[in-house]
Structure formats: structure tokens, C-alpha cells
N, C-alpha and C. Protein backbone atom coordinates (compact mmCIF):
# COMPACT_ATOMS: atom_id res chain seq x y z
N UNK A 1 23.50 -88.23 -72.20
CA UNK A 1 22.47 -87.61 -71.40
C UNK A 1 21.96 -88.62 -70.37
N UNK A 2 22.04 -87.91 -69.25
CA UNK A 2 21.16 -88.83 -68.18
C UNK A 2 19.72 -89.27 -68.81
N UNK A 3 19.25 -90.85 -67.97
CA UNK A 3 18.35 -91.04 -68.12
C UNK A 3 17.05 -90.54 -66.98
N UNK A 4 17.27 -89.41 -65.95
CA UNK A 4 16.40 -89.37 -65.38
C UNK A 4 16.72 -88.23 -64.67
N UNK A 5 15.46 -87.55 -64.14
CA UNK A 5 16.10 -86.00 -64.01
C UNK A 5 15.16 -85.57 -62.48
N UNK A 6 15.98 -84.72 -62.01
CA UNK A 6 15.33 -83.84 -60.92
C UNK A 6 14.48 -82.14 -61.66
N UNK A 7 13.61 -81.82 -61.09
CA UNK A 7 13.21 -80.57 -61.50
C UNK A 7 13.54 -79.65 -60.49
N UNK A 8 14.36 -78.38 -60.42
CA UNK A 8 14.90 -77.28 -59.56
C UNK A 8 14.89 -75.91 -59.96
N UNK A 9 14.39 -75.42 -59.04
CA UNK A 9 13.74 -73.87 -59.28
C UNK A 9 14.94 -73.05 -59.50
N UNK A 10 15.15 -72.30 -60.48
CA UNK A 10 16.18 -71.83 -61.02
C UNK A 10 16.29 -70.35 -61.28
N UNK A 11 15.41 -69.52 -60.78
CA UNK A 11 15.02 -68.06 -60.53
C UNK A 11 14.59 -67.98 -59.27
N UNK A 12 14.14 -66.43 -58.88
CA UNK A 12 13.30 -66.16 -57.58
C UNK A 12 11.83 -66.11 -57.77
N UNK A 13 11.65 -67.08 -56.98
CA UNK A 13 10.17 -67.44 -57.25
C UNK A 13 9.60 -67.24 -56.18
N UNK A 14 8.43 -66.28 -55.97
CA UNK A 14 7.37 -66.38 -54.46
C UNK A 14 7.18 -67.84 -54.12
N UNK A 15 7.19 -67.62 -52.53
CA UNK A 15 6.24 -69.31 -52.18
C UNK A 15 4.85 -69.00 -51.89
N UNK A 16 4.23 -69.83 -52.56
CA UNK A 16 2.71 -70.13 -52.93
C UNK A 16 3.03 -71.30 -52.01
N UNK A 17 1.43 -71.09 -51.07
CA UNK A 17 0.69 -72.36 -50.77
C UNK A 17 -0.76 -71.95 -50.68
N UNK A 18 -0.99 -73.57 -49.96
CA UNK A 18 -3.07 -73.13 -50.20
C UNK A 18 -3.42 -72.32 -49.24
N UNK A 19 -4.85 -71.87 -49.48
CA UNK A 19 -5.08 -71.54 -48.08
C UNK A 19 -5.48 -72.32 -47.48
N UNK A 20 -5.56 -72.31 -46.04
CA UNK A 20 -6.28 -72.96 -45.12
C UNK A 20 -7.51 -74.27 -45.35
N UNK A 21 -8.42 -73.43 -46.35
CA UNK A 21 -9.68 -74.27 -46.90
C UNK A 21 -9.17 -75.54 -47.84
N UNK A 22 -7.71 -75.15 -48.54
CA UNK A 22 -7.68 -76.04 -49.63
C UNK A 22 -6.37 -76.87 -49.27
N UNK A 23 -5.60 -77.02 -47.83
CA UNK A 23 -4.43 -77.26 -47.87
C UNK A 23 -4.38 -78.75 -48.18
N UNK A 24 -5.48 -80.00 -48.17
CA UNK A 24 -5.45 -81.37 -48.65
C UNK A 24 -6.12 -81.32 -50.14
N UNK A 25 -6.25 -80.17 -50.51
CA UNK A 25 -7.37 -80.28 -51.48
C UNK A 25 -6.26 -81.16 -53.17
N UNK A 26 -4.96 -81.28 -53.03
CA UNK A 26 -3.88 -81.50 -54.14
C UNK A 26 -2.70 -82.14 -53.53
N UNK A 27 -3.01 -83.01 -52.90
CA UNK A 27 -1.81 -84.10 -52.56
C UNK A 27 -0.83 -84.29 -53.04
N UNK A 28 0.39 -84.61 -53.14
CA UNK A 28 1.53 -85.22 -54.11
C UNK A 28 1.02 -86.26 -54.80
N UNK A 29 0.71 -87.26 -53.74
CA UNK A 29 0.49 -88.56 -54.25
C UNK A 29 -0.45 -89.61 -54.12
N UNK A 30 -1.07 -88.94 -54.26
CA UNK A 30 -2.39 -89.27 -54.18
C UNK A 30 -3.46 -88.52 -54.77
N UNK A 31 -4.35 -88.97 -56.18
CA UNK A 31 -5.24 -88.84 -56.87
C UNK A 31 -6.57 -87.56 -56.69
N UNK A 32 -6.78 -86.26 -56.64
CA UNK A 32 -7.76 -85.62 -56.48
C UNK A 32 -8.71 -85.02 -57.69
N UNK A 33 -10.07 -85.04 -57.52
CA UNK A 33 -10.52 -84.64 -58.61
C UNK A 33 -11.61 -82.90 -58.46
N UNK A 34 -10.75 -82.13 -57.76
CA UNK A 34 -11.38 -81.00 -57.66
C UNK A 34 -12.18 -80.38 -58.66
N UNK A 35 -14.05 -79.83 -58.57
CA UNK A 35 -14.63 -79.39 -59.44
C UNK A 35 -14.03 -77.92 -60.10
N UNK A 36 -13.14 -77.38 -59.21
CA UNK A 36 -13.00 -75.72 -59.86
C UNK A 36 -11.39 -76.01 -59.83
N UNK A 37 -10.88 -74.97 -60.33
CA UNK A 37 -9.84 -74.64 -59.73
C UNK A 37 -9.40 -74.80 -58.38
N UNK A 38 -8.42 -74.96 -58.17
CA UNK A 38 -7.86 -74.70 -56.12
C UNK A 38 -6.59 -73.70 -56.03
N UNK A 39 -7.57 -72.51 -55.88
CA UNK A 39 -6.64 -71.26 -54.96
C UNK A 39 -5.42 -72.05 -54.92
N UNK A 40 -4.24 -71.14 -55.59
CA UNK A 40 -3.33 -71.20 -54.88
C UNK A 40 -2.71 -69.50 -54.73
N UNK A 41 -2.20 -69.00 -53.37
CA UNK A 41 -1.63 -67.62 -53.18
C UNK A 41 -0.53 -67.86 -52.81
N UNK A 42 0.14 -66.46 -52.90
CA UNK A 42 1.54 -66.52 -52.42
C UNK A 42 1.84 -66.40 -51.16
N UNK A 43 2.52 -67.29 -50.01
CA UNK A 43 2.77 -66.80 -48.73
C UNK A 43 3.74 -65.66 -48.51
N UNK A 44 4.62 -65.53 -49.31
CA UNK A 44 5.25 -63.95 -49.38
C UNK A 44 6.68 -64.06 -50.67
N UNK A 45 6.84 -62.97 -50.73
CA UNK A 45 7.68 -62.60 -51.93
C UNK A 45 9.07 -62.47 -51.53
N UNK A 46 9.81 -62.22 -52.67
CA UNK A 46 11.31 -61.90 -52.57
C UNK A 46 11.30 -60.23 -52.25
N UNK A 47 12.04 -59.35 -51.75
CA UNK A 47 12.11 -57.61 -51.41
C UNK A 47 11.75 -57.36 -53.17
N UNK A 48 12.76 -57.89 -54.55
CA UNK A 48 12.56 -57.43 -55.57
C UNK A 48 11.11 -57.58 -55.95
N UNK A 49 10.05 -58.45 -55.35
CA UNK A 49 9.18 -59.33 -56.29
C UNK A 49 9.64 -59.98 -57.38
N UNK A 50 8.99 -60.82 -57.60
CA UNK A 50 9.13 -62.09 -58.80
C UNK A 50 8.08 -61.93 -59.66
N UNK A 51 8.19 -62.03 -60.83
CA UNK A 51 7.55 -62.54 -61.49
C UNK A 51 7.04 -64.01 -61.95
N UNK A 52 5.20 -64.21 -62.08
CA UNK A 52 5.61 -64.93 -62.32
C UNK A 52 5.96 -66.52 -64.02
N UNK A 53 6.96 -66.95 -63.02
CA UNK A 53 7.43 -68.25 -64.12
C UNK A 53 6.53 -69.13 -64.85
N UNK A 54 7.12 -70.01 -65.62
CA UNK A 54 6.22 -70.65 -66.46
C UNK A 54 6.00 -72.11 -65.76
N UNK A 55 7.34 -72.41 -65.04
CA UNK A 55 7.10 -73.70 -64.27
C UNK A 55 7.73 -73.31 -62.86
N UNK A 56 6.91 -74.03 -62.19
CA UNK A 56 7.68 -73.55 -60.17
C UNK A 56 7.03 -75.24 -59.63
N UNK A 57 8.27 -75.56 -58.67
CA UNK A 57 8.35 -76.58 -58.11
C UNK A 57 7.63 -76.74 -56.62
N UNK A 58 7.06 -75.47 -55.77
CA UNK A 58 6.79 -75.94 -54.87
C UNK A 58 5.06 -74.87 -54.71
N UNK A 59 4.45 -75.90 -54.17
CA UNK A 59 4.80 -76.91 -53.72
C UNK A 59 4.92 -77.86 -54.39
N UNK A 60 4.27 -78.29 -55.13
CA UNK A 60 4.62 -79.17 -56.22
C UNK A 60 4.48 -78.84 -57.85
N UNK A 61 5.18 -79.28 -58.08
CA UNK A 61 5.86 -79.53 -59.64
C UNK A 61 4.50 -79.11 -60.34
N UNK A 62 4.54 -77.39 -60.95
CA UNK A 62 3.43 -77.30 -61.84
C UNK A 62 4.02 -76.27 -62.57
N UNK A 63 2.71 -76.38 -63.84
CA UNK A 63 3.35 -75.62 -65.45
C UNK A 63 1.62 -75.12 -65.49
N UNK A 64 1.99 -73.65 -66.68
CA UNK A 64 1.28 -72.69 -66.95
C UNK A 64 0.24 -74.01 -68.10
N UNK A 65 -0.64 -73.96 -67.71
CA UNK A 65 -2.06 -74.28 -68.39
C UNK A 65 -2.14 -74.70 -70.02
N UNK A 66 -1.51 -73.31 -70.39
CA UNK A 66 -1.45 -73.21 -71.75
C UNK A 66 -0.51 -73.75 -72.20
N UNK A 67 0.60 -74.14 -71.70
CA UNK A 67 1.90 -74.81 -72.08
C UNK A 67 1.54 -76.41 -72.31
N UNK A 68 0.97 -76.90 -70.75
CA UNK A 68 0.79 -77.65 -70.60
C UNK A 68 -0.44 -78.87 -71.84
N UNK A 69 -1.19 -77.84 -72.49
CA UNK A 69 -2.10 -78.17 -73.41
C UNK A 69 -1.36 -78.51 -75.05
N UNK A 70 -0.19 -78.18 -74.82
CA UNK A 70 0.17 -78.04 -76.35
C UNK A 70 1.12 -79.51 -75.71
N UNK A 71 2.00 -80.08 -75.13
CA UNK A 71 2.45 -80.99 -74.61
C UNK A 71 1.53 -82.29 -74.67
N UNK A 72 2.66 -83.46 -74.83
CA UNK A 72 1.69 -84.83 -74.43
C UNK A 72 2.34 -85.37 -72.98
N UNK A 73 1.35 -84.72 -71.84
CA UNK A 73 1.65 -84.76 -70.63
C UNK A 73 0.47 -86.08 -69.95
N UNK A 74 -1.01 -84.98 -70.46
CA UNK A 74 -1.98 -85.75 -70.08
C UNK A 74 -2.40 -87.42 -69.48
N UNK A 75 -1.20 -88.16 -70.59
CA UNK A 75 -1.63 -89.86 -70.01
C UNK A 75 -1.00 -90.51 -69.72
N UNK A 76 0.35 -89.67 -69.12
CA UNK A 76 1.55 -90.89 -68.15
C UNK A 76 1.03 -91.04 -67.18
N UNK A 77 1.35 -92.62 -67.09
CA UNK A 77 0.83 -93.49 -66.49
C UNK A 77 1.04 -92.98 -64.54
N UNK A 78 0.69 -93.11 -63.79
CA UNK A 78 0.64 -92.93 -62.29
C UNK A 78 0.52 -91.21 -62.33
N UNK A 79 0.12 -90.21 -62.73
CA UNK A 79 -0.06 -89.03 -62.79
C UNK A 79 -1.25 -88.45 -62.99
N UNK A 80 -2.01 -87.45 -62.25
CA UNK A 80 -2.72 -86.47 -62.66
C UNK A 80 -2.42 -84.88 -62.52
N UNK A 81 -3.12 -84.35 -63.22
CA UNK A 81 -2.95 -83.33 -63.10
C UNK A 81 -4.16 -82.12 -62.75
N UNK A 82 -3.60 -81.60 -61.74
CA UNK A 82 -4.67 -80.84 -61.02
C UNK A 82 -4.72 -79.02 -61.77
N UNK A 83 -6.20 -78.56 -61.86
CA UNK A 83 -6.39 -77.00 -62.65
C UNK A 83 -5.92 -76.36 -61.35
N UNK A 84 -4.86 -75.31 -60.99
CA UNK A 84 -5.02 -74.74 -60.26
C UNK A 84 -5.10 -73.06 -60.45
N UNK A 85 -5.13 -71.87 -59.56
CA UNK A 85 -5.75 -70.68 -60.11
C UNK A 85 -4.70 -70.16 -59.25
N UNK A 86 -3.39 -69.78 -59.53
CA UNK A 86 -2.41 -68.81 -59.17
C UNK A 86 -2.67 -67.12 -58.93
N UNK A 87 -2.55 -66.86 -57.98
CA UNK A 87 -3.10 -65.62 -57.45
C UNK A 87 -1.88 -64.93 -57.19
N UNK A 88 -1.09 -64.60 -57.98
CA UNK A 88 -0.14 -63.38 -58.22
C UNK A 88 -0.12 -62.57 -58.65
N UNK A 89 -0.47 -61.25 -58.82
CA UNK A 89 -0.50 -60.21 -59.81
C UNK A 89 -1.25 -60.39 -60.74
N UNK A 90 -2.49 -60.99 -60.61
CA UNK A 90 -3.55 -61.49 -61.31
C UNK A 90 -3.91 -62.59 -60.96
N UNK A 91 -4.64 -63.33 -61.75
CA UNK A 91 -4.89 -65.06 -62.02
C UNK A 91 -4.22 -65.98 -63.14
N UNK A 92 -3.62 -66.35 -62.75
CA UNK A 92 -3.05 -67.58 -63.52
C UNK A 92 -2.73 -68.54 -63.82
N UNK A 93 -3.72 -69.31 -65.04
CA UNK A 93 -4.32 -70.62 -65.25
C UNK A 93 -2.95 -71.57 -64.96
N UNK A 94 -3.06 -72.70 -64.47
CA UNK A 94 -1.32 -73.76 -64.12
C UNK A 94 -2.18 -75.17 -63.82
N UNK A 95 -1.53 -76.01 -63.93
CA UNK A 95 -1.80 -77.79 -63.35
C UNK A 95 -0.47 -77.87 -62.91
N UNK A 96 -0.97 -78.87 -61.70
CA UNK A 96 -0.29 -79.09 -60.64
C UNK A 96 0.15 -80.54 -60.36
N UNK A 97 0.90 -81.16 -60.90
CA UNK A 97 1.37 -82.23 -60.79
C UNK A 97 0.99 -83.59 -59.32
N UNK A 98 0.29 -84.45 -59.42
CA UNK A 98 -0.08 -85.49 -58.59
C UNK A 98 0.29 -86.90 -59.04
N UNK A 99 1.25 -87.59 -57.83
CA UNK A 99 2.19 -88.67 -58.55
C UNK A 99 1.53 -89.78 -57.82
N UNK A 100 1.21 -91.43 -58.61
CA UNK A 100 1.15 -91.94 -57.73
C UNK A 100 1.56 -93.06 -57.96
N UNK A 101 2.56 -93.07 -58.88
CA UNK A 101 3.12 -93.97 -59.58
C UNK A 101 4.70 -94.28 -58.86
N UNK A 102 4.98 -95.10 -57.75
CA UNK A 102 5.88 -95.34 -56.76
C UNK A 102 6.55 -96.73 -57.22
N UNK A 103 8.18 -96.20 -57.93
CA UNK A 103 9.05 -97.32 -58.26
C UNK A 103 10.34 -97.38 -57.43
N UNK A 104 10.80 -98.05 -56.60
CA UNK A 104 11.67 -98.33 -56.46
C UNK A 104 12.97 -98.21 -57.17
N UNK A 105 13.75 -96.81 -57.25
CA UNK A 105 14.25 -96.30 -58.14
C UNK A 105 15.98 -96.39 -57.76
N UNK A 106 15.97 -95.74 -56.37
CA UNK A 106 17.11 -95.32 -55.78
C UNK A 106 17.96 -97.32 -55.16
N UNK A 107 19.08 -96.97 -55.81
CA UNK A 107 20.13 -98.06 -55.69
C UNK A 107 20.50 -98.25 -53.65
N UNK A 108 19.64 -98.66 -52.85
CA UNK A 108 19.91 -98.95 -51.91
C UNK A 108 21.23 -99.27 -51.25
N UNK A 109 22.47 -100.03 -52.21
CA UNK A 109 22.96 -100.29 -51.69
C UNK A 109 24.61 -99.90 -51.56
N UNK A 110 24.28 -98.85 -52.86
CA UNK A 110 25.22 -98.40 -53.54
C UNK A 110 25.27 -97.05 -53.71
N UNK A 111 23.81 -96.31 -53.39
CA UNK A 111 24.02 -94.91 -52.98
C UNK A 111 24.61 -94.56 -52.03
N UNK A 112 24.94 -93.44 -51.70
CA UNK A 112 25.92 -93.03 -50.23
C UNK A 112 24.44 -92.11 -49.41
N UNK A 113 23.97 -93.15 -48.25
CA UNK A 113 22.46 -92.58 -47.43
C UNK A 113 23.17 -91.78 -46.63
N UNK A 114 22.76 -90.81 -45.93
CA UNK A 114 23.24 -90.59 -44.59
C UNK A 114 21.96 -91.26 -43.28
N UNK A 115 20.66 -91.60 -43.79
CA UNK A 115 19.52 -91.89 -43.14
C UNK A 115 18.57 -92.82 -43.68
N UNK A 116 18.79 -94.33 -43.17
CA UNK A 116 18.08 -95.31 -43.97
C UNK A 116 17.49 -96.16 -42.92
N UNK A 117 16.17 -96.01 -43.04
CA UNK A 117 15.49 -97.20 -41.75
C UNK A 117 14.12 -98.20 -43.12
N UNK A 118 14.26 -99.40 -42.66
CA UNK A 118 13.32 -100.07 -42.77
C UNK A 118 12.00 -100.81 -41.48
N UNK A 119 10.96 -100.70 -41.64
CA UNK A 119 10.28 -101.06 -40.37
C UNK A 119 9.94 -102.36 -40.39
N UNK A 120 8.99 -102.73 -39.41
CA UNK A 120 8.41 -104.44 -39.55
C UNK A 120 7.91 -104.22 -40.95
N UNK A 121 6.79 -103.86 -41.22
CA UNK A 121 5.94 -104.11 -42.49
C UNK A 121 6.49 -103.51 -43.64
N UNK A 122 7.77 -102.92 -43.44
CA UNK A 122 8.52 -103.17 -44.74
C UNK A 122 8.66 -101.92 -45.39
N UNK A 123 8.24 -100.75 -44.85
CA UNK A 123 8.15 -99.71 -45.21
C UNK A 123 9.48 -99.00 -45.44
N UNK A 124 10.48 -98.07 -46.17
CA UNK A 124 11.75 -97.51 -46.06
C UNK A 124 11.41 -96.34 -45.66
N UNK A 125 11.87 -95.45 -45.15
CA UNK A 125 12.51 -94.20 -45.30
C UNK A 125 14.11 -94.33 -45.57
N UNK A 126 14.44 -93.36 -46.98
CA UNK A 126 15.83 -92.49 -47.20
C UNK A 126 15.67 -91.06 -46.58
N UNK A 127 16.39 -90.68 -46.02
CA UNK A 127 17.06 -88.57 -45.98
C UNK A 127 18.37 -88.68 -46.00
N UNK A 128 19.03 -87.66 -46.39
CA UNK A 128 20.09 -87.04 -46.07
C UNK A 128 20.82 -87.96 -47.69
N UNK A 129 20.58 -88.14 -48.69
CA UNK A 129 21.25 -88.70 -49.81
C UNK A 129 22.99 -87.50 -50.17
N UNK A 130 24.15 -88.52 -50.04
CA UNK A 130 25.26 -87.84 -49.94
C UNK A 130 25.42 -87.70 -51.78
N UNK A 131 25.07 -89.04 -52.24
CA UNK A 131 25.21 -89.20 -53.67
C UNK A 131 24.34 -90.59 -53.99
N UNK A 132 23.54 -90.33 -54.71
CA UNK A 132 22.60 -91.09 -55.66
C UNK A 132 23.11 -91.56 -56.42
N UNK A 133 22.33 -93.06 -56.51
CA UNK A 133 22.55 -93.78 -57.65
C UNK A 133 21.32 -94.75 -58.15
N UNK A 134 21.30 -94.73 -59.29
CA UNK A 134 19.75 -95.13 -59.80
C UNK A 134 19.89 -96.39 -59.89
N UNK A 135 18.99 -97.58 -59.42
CA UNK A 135 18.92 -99.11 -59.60
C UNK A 135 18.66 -99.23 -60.75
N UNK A 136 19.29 -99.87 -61.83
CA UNK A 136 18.87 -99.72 -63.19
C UNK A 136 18.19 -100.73 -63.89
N UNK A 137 18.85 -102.05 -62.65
CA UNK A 137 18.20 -103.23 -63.34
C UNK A 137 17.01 -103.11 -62.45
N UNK A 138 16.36 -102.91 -61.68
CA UNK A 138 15.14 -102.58 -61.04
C UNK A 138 14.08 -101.99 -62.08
N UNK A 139 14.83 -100.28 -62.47
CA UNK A 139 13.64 -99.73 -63.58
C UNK A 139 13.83 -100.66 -64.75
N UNK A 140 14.85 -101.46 -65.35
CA UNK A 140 14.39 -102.33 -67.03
C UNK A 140 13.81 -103.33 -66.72
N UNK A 141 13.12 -103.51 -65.25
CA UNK A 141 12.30 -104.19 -65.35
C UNK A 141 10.63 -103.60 -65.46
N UNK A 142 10.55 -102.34 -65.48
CA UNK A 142 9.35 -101.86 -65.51
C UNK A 142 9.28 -101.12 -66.94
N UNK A 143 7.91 -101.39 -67.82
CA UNK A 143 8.02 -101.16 -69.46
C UNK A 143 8.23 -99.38 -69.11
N UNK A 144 8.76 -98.73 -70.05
CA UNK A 144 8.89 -97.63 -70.32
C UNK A 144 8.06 -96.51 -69.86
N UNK A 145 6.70 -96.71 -70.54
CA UNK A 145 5.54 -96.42 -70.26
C UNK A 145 5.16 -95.91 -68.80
N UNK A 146 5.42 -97.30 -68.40
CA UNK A 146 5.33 -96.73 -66.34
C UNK A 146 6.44 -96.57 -65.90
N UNK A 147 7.29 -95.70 -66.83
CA UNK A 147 8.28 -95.26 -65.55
C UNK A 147 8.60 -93.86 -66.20
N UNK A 148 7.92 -92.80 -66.44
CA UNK A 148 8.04 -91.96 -67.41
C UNK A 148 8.28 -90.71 -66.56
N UNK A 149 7.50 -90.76 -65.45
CA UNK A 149 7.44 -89.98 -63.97
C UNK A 149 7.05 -90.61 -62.98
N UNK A 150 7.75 -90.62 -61.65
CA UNK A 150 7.64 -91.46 -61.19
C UNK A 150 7.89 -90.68 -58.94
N UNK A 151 7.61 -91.64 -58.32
CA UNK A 151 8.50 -90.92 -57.50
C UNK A 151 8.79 -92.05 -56.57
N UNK A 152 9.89 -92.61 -55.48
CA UNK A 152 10.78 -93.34 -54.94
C UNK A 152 9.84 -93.92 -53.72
N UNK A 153 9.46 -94.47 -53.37
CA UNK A 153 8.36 -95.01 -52.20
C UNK A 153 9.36 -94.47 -50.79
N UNK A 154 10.32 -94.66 -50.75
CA UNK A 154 11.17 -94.20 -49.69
C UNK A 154 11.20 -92.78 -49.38
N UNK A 155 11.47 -91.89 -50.56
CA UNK A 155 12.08 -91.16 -50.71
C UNK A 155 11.27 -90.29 -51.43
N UNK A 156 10.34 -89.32 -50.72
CA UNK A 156 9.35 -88.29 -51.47
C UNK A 156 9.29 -86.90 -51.38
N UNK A 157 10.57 -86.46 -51.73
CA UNK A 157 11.24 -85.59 -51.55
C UNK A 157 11.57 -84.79 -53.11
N UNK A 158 11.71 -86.05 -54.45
CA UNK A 158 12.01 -85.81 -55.60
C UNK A 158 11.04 -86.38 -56.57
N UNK A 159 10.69 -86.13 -57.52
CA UNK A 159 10.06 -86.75 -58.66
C UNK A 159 10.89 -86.80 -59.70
N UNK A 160 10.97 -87.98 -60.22
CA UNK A 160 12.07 -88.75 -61.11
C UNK A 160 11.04 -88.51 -62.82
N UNK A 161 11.93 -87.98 -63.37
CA UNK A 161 11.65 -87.47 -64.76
C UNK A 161 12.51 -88.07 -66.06
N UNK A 162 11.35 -88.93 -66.62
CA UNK A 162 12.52 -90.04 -67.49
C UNK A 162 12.78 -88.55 -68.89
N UNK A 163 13.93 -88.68 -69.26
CA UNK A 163 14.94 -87.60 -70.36
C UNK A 163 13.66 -87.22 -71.14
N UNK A 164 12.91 -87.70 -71.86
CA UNK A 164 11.99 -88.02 -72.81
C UNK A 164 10.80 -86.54 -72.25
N UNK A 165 10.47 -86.97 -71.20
CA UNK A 165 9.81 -85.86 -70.47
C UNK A 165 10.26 -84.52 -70.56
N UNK A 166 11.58 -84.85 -69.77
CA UNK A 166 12.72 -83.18 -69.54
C UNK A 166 12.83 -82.28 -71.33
N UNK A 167 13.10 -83.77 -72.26
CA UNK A 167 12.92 -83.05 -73.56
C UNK A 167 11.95 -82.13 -73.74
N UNK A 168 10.93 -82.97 -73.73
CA UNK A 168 9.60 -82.00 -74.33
C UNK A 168 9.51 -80.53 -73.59
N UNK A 169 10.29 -80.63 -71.80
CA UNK A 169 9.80 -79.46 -71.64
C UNK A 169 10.87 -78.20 -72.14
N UNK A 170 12.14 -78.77 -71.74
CA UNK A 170 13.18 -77.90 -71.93
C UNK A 170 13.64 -77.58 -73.36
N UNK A 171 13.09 -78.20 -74.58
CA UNK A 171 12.65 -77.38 -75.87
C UNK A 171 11.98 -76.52 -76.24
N UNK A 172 11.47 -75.76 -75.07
CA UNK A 172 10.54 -74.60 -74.90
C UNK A 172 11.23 -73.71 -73.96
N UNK A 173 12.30 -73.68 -73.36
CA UNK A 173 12.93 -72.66 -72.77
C UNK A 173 12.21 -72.17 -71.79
N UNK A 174 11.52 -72.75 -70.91
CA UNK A 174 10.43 -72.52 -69.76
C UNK A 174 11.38 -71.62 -68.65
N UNK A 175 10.62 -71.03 -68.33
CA UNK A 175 11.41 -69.92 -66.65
C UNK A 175 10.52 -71.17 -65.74
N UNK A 176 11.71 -70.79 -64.39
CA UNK A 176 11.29 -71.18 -63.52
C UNK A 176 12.26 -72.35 -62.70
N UNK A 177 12.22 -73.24 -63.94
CA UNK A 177 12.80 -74.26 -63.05
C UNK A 177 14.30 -74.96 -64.56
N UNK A 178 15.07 -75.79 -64.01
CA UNK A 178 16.32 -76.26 -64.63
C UNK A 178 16.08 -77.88 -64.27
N UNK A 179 16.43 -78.69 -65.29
CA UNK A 179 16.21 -79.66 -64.65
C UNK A 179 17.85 -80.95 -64.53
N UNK A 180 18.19 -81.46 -63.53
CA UNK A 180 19.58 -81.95 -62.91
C UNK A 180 19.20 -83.64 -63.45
N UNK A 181 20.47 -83.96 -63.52
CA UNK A 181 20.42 -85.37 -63.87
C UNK A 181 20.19 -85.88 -62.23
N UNK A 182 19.76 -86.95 -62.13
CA UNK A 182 19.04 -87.72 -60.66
C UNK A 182 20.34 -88.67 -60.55
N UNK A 183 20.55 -88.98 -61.05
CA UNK A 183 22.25 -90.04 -61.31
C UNK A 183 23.52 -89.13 -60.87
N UNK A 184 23.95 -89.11 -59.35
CA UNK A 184 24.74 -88.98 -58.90
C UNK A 184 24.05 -87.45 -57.55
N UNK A 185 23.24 -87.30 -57.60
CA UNK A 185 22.28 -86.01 -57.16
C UNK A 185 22.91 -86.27 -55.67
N UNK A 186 22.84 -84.86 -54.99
CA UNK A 186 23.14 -84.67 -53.35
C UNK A 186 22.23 -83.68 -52.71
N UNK A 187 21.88 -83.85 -51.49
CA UNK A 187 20.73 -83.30 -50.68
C UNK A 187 21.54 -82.31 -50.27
N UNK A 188 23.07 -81.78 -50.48
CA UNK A 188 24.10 -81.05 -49.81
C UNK A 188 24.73 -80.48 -50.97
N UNK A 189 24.32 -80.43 -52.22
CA UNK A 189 24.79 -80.01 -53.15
C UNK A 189 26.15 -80.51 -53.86
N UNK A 190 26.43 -79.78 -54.81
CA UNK A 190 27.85 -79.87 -54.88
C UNK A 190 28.10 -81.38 -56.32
């Protein structure tokens, strides 16, 4: 088994975003501590409609409330998790995944980029990944603990899910999403 995983929506799922009032209100990556819930609605449906899933990836990586409570999600390290109030065919309780835990994951030199810039102050951007490959002696240098979820400072496009994680969820047979090994992954499929 891979050690690290992509999460991918694996049914037809409406796209939900915020509204207007709440569109900074749940960052990726970066820390929010909203008093209520934060609206989230659907911007439009599939012709069949969808129902909805137990986990959906966009905009970001979130699970049904109640799932999420029976799980030991709560205290990995660089993560919070945001209450949000799904407005599909009712209301429905979900947390919303916020990462801010940035490791240097992706094998620079040995993945196949199609788009790699570094600037003066040192900053990367990756796009266009033909085939991934995970720096390995990079993550055994970081304890376990902080690298459990994670996401690529370059590259914020994916959130890296150590096996351990993917276990707990995919022993529950969740709709919604499938999750891909990150070790060998393509932005082009295949």
C-alpha cells in the first residue's frame, strides 16, 4: 500500500461554493475560527441531481459532521476543521478541512514537472505534474505525527493523506470521494 494518498470525487456531486458574504470566510490554508456555521450552497447541479455524499472534495476536502465525530481526526497536527451548513435538499451538518501544515513533499528532481519556477525569495511554484514522485528522505525526516496531512508549499492543488488517515476513512465505505495513491499521480490522468 502506498504511503500517501490523493482524495477524488468519485460520483456526481453538485458544486457548492460560498456565497458572496462568506467566500474568505474557510481558507485552505490558513486557520479560521467562524462563530456559526458558514453557508455553504450549491452553484448548480448535474440534469439527474445528486445526492448528497458523505465526503466531497471541493471546494475543499469535507466529511458529514457525524462521521467526522466518531473518527480521531480532531488533533492532526497543521489542520482545522471548519462547522459548515450544506444547503442541499435540506441542511447538512459537514467540517471542512483547513491545512496549514506545508511539507515539502514532491521529489523535485525526479518527478516529471511540466511547470517549475523558483523566485528570488525562494518561493516554488509546480503545475502541470506528468508523474509524481514523493521525496522520501525529506518526509523521514519529519516525526510521523506532522506529516499525517499535509499539503506541498509549491503545489496547492492536492492534500497529501498519510495511509493511516485513508484507513480510518475508507473502513467506512464513505460516498463521494475514492482515494489514489500520490506516488506516481498525473494532472493528465492515466
Amino acid at each position: 500500500m502506498s504511503e500517501y494518498f490523493f482524495a477524488r470525487e468519485n460520483v456526481g456531486i453538485a458544486c457548492y461554493v460560498f456565497a458572496d458574504e462568506y467566500i474568505d470566510a474557510v481558507p485552505v490554508d490558513s486557520f479560521t475560527f467562524p462563530a456559526a456555521p458558514v453557508p455553504l450552497v450549491i452553484q448548480y447541479d448535474s440534469e439527474e441531481g445528486c445526492s448528497v455524499p458523505d465526503v466531497f472534495e471541493m471546494p475543499a476536502f469535507s466529511l458529514r459532521k457525524s462521521i467526522f465525530n466518531t473518527l480521531d481526526l480532531q488533533a492532526i497536527a497543521g489542520t482545522n476543521w471548519v462547522d459548515i451548513d450544506l444547503v442541499h435538499n435540506g441542511n447538512h451538518e459537514f467540517v471542512m478541512l483547513q491545512v496549514a501544515n506545508h511539507l515539502k513533499a514532491i521529489d523535485r528532481v525526479n518527478s516529471d514537472i511540466k511547470r517549475y519556477r523558483k523566485d528570488d525569495d525562494g518561493d516554488e511554484m509546480i503545475s502541470g505534474i506528468r508523474r509524481l514522485h514523493i521525496d522520501q528522505k525529506a518526509l523521514q525526516q519529519v516525526e510521523l505525527a506532522q506529516r499525517l496531512i499535509f499539503i506541498d508549499p509549491a503545489w496547492y492543488k492536492q492534500v497529501f493523506f498519510h495511509k493511516s488517515v485513508v484507513e480510518q476513512l475508507t473502513k467506512l465505505k464513505l460516498t463521494g470521494v475514492e482515494f489514489i495513491p500520490a506516488e506516481g499521480y498525473s494532472d493528465f490522468g492515466g
